[in-house]
Protein backbone atom coordinates (compact mmCIF):
# COMPACT_ATOMS: atom_id res chain seq x y z
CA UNK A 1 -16.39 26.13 7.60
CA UNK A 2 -12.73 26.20 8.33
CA UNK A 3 -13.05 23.43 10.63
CA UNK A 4 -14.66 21.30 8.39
CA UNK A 5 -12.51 21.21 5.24
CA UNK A 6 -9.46 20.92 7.80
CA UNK A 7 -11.02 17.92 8.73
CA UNK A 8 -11.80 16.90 5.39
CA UNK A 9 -8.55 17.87 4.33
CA UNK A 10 -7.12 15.48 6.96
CA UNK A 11 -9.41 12.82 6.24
CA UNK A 12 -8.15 12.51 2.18
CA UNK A 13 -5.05 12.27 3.51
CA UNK A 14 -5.08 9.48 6.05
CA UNK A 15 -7.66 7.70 3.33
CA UNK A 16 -4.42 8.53 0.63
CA UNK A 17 -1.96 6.87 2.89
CA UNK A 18 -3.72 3.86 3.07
CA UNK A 19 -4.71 3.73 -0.62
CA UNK A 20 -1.28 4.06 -1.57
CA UNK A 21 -0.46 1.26 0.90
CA UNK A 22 -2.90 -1.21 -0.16
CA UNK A 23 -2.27 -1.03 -3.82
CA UNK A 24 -0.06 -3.32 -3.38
CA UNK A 25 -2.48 -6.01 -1.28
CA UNK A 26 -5.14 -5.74 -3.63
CA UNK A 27 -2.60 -7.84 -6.02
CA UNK A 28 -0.48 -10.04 -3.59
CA UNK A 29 -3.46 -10.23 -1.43
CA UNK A 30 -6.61 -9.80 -3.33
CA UNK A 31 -5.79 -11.28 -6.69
CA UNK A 32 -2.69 -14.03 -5.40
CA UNK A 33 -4.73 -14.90 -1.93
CA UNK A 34 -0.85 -14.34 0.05
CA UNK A 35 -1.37 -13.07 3.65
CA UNK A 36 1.82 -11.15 2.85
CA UNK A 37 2.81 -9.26 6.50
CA UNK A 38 6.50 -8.69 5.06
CA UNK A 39 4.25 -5.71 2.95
CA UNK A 40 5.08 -3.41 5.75
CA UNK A 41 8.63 -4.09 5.77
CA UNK A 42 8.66 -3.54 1.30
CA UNK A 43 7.15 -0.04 3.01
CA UNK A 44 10.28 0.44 5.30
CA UNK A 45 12.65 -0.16 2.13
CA UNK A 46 11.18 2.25 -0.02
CA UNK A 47 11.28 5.13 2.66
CA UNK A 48 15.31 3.81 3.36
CA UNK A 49 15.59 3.91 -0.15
CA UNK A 50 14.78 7.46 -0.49
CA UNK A 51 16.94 8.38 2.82
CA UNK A 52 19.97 6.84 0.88
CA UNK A 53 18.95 8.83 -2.47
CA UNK A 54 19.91 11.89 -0.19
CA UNK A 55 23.83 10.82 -0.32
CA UNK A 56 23.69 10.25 -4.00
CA UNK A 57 21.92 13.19 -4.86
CA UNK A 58 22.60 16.69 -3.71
CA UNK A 59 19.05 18.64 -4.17
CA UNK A 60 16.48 16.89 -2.01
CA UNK A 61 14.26 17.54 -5.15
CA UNK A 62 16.24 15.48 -7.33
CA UNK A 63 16.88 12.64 -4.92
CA UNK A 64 12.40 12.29 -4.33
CA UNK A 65 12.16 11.71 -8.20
CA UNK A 66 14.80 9.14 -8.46
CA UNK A 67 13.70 7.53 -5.11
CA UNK A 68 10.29 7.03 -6.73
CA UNK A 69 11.27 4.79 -9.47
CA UNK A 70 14.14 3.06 -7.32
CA UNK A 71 11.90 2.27 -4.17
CA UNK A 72 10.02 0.52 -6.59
CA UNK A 73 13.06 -1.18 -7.79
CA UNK A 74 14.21 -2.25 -4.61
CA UNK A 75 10.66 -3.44 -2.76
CA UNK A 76 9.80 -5.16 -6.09
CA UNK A 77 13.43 -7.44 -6.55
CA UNK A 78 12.29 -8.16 -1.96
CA UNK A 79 8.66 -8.94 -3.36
CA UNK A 80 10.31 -11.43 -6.17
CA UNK A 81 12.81 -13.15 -3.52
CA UNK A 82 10.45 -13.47 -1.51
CA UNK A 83 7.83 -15.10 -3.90
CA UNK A 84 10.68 -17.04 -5.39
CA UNK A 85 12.38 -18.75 -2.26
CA UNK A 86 9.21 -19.25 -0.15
CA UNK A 87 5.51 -18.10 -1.34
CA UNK A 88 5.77 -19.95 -4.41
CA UNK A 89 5.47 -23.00 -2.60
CA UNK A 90 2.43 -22.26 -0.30
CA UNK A 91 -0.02 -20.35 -2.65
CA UNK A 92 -2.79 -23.58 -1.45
CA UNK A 93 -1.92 -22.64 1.84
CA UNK A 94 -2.60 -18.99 3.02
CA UNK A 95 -2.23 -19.07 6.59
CA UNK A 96 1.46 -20.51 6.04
CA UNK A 97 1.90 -17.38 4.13
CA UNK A 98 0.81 -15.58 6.86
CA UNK A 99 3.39 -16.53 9.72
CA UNK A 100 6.54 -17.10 7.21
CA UNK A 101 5.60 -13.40 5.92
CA UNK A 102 5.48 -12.61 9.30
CA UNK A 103 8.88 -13.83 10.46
CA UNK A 104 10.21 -12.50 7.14
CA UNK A 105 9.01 -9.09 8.75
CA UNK A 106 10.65 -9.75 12.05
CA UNK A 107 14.47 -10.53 10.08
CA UNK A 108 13.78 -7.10 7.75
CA UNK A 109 13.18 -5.22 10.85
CA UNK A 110 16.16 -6.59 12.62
CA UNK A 111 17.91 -5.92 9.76
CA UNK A 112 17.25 -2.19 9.20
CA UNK A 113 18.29 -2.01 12.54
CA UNK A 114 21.87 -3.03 12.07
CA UNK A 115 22.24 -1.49 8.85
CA UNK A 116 21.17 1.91 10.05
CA UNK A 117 20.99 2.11 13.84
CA UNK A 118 17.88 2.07 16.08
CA UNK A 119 17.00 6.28 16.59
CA UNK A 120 14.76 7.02 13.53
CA UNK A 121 16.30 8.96 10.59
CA UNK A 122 14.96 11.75 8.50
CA UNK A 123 14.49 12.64 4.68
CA UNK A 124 14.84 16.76 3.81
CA UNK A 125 11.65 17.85 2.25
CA UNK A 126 12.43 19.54 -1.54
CA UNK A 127 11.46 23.16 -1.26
CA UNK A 128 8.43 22.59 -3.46
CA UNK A 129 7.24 20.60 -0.73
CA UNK A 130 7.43 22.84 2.21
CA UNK A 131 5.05 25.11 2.62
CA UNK A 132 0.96 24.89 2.34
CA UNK A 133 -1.71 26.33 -0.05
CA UNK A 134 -4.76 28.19 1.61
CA UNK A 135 -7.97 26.67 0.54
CA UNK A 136 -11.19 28.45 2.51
CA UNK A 137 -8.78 29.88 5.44
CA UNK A 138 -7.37 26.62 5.82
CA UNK A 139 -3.54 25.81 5.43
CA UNK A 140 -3.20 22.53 3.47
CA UNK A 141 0.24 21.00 3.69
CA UNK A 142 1.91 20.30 0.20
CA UNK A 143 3.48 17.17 1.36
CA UNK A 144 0.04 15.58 1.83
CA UNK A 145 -1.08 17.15 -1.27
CA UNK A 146 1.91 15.64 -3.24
CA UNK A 147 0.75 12.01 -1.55
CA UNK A 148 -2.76 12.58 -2.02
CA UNK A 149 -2.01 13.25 -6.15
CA UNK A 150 0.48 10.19 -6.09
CA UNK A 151 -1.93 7.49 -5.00
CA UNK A 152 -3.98 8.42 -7.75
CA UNK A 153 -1.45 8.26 -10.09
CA UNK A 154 -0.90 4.95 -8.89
CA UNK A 155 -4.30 3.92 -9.11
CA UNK A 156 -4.91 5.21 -12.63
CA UNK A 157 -1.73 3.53 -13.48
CA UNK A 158 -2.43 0.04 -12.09
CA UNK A 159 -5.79 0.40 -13.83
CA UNK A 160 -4.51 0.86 -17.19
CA UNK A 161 -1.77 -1.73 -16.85
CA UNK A 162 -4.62 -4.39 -15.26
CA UNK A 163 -7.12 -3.33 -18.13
CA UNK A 164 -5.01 -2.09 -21.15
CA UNK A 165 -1.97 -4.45 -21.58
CA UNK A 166 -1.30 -7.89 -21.54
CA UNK A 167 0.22 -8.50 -18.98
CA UNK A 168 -2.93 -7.27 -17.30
CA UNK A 169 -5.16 -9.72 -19.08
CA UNK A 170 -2.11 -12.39 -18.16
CA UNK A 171 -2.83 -11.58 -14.53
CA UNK A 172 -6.63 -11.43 -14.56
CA UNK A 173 -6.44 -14.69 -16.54
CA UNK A 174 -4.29 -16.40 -14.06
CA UNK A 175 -6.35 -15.71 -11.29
CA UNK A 176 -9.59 -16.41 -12.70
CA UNK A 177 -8.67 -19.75 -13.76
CA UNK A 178 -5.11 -21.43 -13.56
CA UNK A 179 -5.73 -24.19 -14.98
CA UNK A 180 -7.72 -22.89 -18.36
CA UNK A 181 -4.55 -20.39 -18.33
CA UNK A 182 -1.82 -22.52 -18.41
CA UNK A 183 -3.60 -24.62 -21.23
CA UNK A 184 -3.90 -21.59 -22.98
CA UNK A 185 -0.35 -21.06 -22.95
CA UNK A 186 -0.08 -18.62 -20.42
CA UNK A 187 3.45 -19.23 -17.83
CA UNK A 188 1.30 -18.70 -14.43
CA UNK A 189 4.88 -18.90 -12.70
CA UNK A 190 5.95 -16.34 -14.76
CA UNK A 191 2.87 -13.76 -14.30
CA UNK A 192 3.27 -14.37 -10.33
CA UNK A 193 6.19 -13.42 -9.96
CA UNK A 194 5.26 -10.13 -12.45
CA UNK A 195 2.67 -9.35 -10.21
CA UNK A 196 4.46 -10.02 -6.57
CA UNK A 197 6.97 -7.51 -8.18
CA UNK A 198 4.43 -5.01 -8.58
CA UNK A 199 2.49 -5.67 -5.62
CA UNK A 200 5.54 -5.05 -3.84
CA UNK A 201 7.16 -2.29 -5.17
CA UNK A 202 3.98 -0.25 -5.11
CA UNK A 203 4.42 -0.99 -1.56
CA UNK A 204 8.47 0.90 -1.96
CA UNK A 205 6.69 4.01 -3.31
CA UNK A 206 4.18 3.71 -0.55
CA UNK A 207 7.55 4.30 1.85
CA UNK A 208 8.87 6.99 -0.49
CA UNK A 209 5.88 9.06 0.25
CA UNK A 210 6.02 8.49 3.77
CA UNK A 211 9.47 9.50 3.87
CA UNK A 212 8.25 13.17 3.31
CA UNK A 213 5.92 13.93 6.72
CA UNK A 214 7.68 11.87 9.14
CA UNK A 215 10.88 10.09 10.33
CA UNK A 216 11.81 6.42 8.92
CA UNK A 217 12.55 3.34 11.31
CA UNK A 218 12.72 -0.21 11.12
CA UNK A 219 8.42 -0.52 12.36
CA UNK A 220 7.15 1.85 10.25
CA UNK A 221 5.54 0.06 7.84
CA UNK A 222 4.03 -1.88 10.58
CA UNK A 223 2.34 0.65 11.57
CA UNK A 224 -0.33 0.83 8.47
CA UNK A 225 0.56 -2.76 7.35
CA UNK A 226 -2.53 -4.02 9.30
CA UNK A 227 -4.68 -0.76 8.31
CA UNK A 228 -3.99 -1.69 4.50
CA UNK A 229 -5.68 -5.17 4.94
CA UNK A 230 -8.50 -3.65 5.68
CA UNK A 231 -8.81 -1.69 2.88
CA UNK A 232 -8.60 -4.39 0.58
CA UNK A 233 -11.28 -6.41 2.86
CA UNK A 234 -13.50 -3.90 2.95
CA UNK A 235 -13.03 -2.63 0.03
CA UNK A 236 -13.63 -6.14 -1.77
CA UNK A 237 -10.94 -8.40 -2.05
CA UNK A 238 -8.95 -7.78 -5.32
CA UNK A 239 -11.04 -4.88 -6.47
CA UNK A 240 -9.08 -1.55 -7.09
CA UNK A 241 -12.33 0.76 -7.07
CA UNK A 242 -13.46 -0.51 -3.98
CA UNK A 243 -10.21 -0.17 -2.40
CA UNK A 244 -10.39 3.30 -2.95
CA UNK A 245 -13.37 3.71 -2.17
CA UNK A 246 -12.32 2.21 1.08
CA UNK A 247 -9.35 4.36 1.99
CA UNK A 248 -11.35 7.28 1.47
CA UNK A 249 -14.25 6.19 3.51
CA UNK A 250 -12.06 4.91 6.13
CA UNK A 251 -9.92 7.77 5.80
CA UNK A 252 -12.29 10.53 6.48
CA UNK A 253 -14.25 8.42 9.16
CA UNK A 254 -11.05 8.44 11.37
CA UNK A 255 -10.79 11.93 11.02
CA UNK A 256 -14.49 12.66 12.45
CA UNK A 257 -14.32 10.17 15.52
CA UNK A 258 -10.49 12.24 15.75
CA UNK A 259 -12.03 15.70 16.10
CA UNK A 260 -14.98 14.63 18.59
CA UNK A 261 -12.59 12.20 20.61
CA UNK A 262 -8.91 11.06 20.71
CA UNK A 263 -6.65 9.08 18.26
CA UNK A 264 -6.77 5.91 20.27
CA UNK A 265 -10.38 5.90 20.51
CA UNK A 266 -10.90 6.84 16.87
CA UNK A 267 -8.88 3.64 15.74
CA UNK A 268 -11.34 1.59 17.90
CA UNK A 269 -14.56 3.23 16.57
CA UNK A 270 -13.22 2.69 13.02
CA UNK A 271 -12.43 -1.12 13.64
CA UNK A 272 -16.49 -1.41 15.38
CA UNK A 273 -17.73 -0.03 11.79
CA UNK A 274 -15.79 -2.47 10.03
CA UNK A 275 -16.95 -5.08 11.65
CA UNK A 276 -20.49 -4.46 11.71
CA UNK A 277 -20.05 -3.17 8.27
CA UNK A 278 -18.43 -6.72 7.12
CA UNK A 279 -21.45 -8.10 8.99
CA UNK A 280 -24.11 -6.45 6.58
CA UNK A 281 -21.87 -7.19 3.22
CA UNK A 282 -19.06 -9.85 3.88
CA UNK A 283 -18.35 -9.57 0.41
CA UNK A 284 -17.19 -6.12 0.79
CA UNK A 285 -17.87 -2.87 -1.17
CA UNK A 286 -17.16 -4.20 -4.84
CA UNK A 287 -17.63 -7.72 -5.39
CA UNK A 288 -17.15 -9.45 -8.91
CA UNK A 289 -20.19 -11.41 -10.39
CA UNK A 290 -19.60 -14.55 -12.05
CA UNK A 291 -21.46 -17.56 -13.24
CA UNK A 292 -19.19 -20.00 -11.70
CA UNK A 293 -20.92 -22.51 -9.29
CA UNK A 294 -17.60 -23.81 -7.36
């Protein structure tokens, strides 16, 4: 019993990771169609962010809460430069996104390193972070708890800005017809940039968590970057339940090949049941039905 909600446990938390990661994706990816690789790097600002928060702010406690909302700041005004400079004028061409987002990455990294030196840095935990909670003889670690309650915050806060506003309707409009919403009065410019600045900065609080069960360098968010496109992908491209749904799944399936093999050979076992699951249902978990021949 103890072994298996410790794997559980650990599964929820690597699927809470990468939900919190691909948040982001399922709007700049799923929704704008940008191959955006620079994602990882909006990941490696936020978690900077809240290692500079640390100067500012005395108690490690305070300086978490004020990284959240400035991480979010800070990958959002990347996301909008970004969009602004180059995206904006390859949205018909996706694989262009995909190597200037890429060499976009490769300046970032190069950058961090400058700025704050190659040996990885570290962010002080508050003390209502340290610790764990037993939960049927098993220690859980409150840092994973705290990221496992924050991607679903930020799900159930994307959903009700997506589905409740109008800026949400703006962006579902814009993608589900440009044309029809730019005759309807709608600035499409306007709305992509909104929603590269969200995509992105969900990406900074992404790198906030992170900051809090491991150290920060200039790869890290290039280390889940390419495990975040697969959420969306198998999840369903643009679809927020199925990206969960996804994370989860993919989460908790790493942790079972983990405990019976190694790591490495985990990784590999996951990527073999994407593709054969991508095989059965291309289309992905969730897929949208429409009435649209073209």
């Amino acid at each position: 019993m103890d072994t298996f909600v410790s794997q559980v446990f650990a599964g929820l938390s690597v699927g809470s990771i990468l939900l919190l990661i691909a948040l982001g994706l399922v709007l700049t990816f799923g929704q704008m169609g940008v191959i955006n690789m620079a994602q990882g790097e909006f990941i490696m600002a936020g978690a900077y962010t809240a290692y500079l928060m640390q100067f500012v702010f005395s108690s490690p406690g305070v300086s978490l809460l004020v990284a959240l909302p400035v991480g979010f700041l800070v990958a959002g005004l990347m996301g909008v430069v970004l969009e602004a400079t180059l995206l904006r004028r390859m949205y018909d061409r996706p694989l262009d996104t995909l190597l200037v987002t890429w060499g976009v990455a490769l300046i970032l990294q190069q950058a961090a390193r400058d700025i704050f030196g190659a040996p990885n840095v570290d962010v002080p935990a508050p003390s209502w972070l340290k610790g764990s909670v037993e939960l049927f003889g098993v220690n859980l670690p409150l840092s994973r708890i705290f990221i496992l309650l924050l991607s679903l915050a930020a799900v159930a806060a994307l959903t009700l800005v997506l589905t409740m506003t109008s800026l949400g309707r703006r962006i579902r409009a814009t993608v589900q017809n440009r044309q029809l919403a730019e005759t309807s009065g709608i600035s499409t410019r306007r709305t992509d940039r909104t929603t590269f600045f969200i995509g992105s900065g969900l990406a900074g609080i992404a790198g906030v968590a992170l900051s809090q069960i491991g150290s920060i360098g200039p790869t890290l968010g290039t280390n889940y970057v390419i495990d975040a496109f697969l959420v969306v992908v198998v999840g369903g491209i643009g679809q927020i339940k199925g990206a969960v749904i996804a994370a989860f799944a993919l989460g908790l399936l790493r942790s079972g090949f983990e405990f019976w093999t190694s790591a490495s050979i985990a990784k590999v076992l996951v990527f073999i049941a994407i593709v054969v699951f991508l095989q059965i249902r291309p289309q992905g978990i969730v897929n949208v039905r429409t009435r649209s021949l073209a």
